[in-house]
Protein backbone atom coordinates (compact mmCIF):
# COMPACT_ATOMS: atom_id res chain seq x y z
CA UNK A 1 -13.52 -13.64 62.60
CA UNK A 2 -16.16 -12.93 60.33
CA UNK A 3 -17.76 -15.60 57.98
CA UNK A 4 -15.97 -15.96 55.21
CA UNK A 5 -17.28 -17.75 51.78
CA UNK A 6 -15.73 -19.09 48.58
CA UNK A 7 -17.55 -18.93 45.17
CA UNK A 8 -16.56 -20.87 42.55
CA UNK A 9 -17.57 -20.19 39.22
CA UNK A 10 -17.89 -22.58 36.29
CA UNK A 11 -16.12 -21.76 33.69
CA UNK A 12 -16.42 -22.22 29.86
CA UNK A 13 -13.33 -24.03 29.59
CA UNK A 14 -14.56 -26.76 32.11
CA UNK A 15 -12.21 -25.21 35.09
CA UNK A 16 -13.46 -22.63 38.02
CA UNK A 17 -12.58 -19.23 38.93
CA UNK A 18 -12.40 -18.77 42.84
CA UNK A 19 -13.92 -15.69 44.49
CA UNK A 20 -13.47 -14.42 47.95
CA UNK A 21 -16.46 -13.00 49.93
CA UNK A 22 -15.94 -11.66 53.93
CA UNK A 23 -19.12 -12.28 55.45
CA UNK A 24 -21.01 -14.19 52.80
CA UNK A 25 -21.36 -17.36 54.58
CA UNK A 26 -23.21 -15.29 57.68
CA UNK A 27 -27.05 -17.02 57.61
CA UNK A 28 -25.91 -18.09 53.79
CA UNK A 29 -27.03 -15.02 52.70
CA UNK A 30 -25.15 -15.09 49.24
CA UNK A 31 -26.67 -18.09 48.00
CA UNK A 32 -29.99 -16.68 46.85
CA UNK A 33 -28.04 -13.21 45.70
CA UNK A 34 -25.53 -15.56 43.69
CA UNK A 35 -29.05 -17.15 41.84
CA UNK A 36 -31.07 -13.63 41.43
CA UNK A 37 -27.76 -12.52 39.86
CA UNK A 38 -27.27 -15.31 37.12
CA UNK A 39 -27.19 -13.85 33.51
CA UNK A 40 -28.97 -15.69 30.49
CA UNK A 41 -25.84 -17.87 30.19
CA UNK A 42 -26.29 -19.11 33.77
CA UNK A 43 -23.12 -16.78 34.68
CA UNK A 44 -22.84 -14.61 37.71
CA UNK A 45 -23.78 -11.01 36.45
CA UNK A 46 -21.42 -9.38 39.12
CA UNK A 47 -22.75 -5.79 38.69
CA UNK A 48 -25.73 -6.96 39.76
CA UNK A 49 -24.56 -8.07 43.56
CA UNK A 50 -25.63 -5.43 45.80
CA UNK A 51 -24.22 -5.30 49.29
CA UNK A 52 -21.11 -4.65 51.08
CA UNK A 53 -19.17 -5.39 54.03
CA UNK A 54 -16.49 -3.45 56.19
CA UNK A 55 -13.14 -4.23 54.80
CA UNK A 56 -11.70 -6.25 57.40
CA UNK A 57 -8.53 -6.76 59.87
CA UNK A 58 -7.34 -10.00 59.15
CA UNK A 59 -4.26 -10.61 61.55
CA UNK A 60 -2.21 -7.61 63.27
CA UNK A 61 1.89 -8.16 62.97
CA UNK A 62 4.71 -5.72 63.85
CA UNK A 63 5.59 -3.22 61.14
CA UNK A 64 9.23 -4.12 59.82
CA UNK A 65 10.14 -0.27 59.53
CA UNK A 66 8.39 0.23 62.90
CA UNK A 67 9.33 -0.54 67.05
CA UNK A 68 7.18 -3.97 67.55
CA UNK A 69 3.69 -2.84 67.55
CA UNK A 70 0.76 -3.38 65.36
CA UNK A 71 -0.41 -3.11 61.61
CA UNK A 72 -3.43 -3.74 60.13
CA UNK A 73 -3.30 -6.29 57.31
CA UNK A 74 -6.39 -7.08 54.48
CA UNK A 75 -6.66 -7.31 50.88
CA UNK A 76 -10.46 -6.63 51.07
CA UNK A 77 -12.29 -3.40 49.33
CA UNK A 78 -15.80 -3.97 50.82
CA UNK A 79 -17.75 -5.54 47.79
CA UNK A 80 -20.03 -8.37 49.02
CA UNK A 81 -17.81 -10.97 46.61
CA UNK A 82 -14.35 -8.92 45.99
CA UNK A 83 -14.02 -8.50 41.98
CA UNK A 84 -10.96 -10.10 41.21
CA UNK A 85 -10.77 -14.29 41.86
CA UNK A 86 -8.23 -15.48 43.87
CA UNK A 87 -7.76 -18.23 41.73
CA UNK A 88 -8.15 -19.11 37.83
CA UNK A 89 -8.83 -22.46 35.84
CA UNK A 90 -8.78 -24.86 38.66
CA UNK A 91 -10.39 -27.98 38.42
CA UNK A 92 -13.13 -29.51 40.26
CA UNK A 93 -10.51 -31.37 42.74
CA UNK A 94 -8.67 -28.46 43.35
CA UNK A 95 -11.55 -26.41 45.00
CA UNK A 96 -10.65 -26.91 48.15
CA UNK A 97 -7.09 -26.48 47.98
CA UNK A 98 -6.70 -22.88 48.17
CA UNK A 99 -4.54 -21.09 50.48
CA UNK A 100 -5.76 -20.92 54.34
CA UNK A 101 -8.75 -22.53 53.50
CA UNK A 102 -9.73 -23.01 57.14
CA UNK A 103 -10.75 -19.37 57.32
CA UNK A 104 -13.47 -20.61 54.82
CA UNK A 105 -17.27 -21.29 56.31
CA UNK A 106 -18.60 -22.12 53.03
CA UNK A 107 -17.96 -23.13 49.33
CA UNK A 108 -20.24 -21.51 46.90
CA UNK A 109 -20.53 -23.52 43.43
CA UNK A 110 -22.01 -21.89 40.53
CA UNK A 111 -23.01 -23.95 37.52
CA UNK A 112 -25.31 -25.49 35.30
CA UNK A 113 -27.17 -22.15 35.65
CA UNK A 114 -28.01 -22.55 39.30
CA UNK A 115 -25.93 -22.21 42.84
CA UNK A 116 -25.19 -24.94 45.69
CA UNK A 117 -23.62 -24.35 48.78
CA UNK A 118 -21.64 -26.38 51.00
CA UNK A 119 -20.88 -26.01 54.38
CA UNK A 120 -17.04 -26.54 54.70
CA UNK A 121 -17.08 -28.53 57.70
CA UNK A 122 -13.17 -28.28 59.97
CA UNK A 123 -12.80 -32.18 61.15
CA UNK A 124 -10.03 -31.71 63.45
CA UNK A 125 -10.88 -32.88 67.11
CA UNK A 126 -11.20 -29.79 69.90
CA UNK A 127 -7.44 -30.08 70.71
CA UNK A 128 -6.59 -27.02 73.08
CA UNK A 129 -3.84 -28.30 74.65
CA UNK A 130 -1.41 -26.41 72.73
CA UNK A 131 -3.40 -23.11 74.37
CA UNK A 132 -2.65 -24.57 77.43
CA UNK A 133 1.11 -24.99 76.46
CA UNK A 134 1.90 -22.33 74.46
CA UNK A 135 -1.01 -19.74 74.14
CA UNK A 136 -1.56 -16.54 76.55
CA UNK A 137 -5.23 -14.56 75.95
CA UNK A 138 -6.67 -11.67 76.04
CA UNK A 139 -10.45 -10.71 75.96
CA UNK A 140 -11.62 -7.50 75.30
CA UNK A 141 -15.01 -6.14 75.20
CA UNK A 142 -16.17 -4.76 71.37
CA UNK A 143 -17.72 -1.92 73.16
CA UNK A 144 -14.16 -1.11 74.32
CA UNK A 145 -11.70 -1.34 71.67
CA UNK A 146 -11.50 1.87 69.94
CA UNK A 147 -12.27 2.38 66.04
CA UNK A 148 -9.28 3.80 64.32
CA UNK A 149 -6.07 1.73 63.94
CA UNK A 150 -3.57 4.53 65.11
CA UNK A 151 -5.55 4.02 68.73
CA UNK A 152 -5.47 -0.43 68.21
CA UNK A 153 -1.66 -0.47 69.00
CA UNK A 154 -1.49 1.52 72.22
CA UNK A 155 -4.93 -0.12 73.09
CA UNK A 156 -3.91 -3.44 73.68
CA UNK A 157 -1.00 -2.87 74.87
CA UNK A 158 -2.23 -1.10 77.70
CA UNK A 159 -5.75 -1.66 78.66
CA UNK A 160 -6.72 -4.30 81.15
CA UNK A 161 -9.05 -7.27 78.82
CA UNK A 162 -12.62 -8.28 80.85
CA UNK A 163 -10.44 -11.93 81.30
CA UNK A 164 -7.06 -13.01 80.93
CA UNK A 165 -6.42 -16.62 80.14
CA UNK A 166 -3.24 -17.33 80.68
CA UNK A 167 -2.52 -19.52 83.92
CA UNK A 168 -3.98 -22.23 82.65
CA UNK A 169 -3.96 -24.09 86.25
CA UNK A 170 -6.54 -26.91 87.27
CA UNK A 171 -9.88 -26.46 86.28
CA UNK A 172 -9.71 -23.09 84.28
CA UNK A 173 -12.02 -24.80 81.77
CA UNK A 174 -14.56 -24.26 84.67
CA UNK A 175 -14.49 -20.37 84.04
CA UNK A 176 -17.53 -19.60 81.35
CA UNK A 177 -16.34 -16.73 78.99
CA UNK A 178 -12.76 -19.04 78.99
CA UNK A 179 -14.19 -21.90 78.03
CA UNK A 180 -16.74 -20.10 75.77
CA UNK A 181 -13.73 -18.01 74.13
CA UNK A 182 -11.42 -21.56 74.07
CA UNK A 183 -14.44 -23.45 72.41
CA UNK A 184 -15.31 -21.23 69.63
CA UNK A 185 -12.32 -19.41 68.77
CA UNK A 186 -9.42 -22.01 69.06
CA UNK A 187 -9.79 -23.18 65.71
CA UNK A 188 -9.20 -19.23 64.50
CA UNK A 189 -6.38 -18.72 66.72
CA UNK A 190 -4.42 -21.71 65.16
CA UNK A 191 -5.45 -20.27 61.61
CA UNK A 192 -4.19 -17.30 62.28
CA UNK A 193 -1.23 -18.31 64.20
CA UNK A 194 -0.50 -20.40 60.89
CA UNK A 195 -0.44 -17.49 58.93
CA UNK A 196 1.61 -15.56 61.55
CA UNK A 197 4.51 -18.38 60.76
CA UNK A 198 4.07 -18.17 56.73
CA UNK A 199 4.64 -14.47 57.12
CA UNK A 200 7.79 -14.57 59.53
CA UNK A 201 9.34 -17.47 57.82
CA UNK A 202 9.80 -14.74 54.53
CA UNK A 203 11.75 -12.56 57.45
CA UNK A 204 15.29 -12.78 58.15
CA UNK A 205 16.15 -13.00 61.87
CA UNK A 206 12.60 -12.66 63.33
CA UNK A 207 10.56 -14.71 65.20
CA UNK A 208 6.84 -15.16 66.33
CA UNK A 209 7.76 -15.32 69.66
CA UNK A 210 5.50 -12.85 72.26
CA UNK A 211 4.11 -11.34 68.56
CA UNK A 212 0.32 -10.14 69.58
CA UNK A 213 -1.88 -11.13 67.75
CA UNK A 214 -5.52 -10.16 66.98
CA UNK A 215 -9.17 -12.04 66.52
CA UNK A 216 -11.92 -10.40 65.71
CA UNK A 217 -15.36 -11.63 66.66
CA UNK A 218 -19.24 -10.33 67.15
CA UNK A 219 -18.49 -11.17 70.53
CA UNK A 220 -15.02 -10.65 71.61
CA UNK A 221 -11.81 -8.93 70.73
CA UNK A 222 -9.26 -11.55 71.33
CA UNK A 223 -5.69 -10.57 71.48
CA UNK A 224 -3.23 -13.49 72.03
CA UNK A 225 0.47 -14.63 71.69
CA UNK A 226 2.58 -17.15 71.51
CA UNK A 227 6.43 -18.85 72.28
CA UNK A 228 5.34 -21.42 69.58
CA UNK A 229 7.67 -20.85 66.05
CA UNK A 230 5.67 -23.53 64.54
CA UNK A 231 2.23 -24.54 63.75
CA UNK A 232 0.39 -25.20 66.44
CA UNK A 233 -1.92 -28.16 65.67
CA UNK A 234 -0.14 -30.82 62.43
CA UNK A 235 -1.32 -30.20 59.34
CA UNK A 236 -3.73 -32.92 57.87
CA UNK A 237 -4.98 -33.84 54.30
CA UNK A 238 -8.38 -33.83 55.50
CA UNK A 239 -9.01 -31.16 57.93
CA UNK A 240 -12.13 -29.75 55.80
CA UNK A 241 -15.23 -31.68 55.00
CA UNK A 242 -17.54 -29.91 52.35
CA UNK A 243 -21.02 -30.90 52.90
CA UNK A 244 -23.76 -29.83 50.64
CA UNK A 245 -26.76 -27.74 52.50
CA UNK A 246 -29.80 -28.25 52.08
CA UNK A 247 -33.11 -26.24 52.23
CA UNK A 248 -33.83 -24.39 54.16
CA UNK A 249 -29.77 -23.07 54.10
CA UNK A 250 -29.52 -21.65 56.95
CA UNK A 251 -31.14 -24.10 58.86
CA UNK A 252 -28.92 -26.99 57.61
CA UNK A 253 -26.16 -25.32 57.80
CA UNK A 254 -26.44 -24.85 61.83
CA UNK A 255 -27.06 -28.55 61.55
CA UNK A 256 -24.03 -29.56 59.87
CA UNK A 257 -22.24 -26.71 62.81
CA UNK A 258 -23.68 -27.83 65.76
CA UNK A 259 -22.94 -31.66 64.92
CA UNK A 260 -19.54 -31.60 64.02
CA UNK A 261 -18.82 -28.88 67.17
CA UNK A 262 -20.62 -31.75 69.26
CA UNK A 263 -17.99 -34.69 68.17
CA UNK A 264 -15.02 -32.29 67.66
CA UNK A 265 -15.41 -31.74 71.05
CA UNK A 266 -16.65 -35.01 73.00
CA UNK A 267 -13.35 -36.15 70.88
CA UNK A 268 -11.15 -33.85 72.00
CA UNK A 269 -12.17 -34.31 75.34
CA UNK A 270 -10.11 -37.46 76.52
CA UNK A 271 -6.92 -35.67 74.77
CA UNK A 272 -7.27 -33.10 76.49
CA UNK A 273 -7.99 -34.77 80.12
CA UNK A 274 -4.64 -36.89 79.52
CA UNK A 275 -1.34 -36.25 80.70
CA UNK A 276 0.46 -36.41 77.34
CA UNK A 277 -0.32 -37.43 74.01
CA UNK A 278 1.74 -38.76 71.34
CA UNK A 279 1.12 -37.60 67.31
CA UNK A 280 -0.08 -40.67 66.91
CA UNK A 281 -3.17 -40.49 69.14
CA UNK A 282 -3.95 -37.03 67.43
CA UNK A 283 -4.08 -38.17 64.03
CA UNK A 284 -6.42 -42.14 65.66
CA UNK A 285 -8.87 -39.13 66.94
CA UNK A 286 -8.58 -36.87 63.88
CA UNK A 287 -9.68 -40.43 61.74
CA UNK A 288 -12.60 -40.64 64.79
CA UNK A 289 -14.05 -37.25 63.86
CA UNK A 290 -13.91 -37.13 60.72
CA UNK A 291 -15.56 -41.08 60.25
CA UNK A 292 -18.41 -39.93 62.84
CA UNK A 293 -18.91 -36.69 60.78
CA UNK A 294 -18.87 -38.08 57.44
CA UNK A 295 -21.47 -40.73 58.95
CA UNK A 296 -24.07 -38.08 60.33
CA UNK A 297 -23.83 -36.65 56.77
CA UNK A 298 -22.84 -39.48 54.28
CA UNK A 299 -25.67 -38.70 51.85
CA UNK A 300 -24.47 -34.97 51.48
CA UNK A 301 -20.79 -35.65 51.65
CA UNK A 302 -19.40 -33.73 48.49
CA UNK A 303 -16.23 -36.34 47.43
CA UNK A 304 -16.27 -34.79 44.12
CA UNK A 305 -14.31 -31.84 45.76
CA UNK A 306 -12.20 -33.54 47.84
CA UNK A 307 -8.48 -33.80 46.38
CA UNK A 308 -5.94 -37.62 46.31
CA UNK A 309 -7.38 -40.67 47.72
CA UNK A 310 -10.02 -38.77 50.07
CA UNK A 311 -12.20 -38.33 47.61
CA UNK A 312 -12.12 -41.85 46.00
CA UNK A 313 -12.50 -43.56 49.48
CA UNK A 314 -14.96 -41.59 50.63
CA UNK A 315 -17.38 -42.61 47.09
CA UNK A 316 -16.54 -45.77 48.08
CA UNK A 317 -17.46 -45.32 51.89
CA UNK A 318 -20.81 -43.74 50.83
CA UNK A 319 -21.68 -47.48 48.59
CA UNK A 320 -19.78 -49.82 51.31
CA UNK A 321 -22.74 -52.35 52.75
CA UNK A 322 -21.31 -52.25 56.22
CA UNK A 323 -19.66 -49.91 58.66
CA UNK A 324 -17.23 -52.67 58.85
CA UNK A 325 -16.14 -53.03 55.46
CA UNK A 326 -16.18 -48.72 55.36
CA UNK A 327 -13.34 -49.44 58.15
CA UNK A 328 -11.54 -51.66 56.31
CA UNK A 329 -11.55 -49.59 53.28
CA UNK A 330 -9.96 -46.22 55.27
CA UNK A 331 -7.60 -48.56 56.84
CA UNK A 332 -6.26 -50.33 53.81
């Protein structure tokens, strides 16, 4: 998955136009492009941005007009920011309400004549038990997988991966790439398995069921499916936390990343450990992450972009004397 940004860009109606960048949230690098590039009018001068990126292979589905195999699906051209917003005139509240915003790393805000960034932080405990339920893996070597798209198809269909997660028995946690793969990727594969549904629910008698489908990371190829019609993991109002990052960018940002991954996953932990676990223990440990997240970073919190009641009871969580009365306010 590479790491994807949004830019926002102040508008002179008051609203924001919403750009989509592929790898412009790797190391920050488009923050100081984004202020190098700002005209006289404390606009972005998009000619200016220099840079691109390999247009990139979102998700892989079967072809409607083909047998069940593999197509490669993007909307990207390869500019550093792509030209055209995917959004127009939304206000400040609306930022982060964009379509599969969990494929976002970080927000982008330009205005006032200068750029912040903001680390959009995912707040959902380490859940993998729906891997273990519902999920078969694949893990293929980079090195391996071959280049053009007409090769893909065949490619995973036939070649042995370097591990196959799939029996899930007692203890396969203890395996390293499995656990590295389950750690740092799960979050993608229920993003993209999300997007999988939206696609197939627009299909008339299909279903995801045993669909491959493809990850790509600096450090894996992961091809998985699924007997799972639905979203994996429930859908919460609060599921991204943007946090603004401070100097030096890059720096903060692993901060913020390495935190959150820390409690996301000493969270997750005791769900995973039990023998079942009702929605209502998912969504107590959900409100456990994202209070111990928001309390590592409640100075750089960013409510103003956070949509409903969030937003308002997080101001008032930031300016709340004790942790107790910061409970009582997110309980009432």
């Amino acid at each position: 998955m590479s790491h994807r940004a949004l830019v926002a860009e102040h508008q002179p109606n008051g609203k924001f136009n919403i750009y989509h960048s592929r790898n412009g949230a790797e190391d920050i690098q488009l923050l100081d492009e984004l202020r190098e590039s700002l005209n006289v009018h404390g606009q972005v001068d998009w000619e200016s941005l220099t840079g691109s990126t390999v247009p990139e292979m979102m998700h892989r589905l079967p072809s409607a007009e083909e047998e069940p195999g593999h197509t490669v699906e993007t909307a990207d051209t390869g500019n550093v920011v792509e030209p055209h917003p995917v959004a127009t005139n939304l206000r400040r509240k609306e930022l982060l309400m964009v379509k599969d915003l969990l494929q976002y790393e970080v927000l982008y805000v330009v205005e006032d004549g200068d750029v912040e960034a903001y680390w959009l932080t995912w707040t959902y405990p380490d859940v993998v038990r729906p891997l273990h339920r519902h999920v078969d893996i694949d893990v293929y070597d980079p090195a391996d997988v071959p280049e053009t798209s007409a090769d893909l198809a065949s490619y995973f269909e036939d070649d042995e991966p370097i591990q196959r997660i799939s029996d899930f028995e007692s203890g396969w946690l203890a395996n390293d790439l499995a656990r590295e793969v389950v750690k740092e990727y799960h979050r993608w594969i229920y993003e993209l398995h999300l997007l999988a549904v939206r696609k197939f629910e627009q299909r008339v008698d299909e279903n995801l069921n045993g669909v491959a489908q493809v990850l790509s990371t600096p450090e894996y190829w992961v091809s998985f499916r699924t007997d799972e019609n639905d979203a994996l993991v429930p859908q919460t109002h609060l599921s991204v936390l943007p946090i603004r990052i401070e100097s030096p960018a890059n720096a903060s940002s692993e901060r913020i990343r390495d935190a959150a991954a820390r409690t996301r996953f000493s969270i997750g932990a005791g769900l995973n450990a039990a023998e079942s676990v009702s929605e209502e223990e998912v969504q107590k440990a959900h409100f456990e992450a994202l209070m111990e997240i928001i309390d590592t970073h409640v100075d750089r919190v960013a409510p103003e972009f956070i949509p409903g009641d969030a937003g308002t009871l997080i101001e008032e969580y930031q300016h709340a004397p004790s942790h107790r009365d910061v409970q009582d306010i997110w309980k009432n």
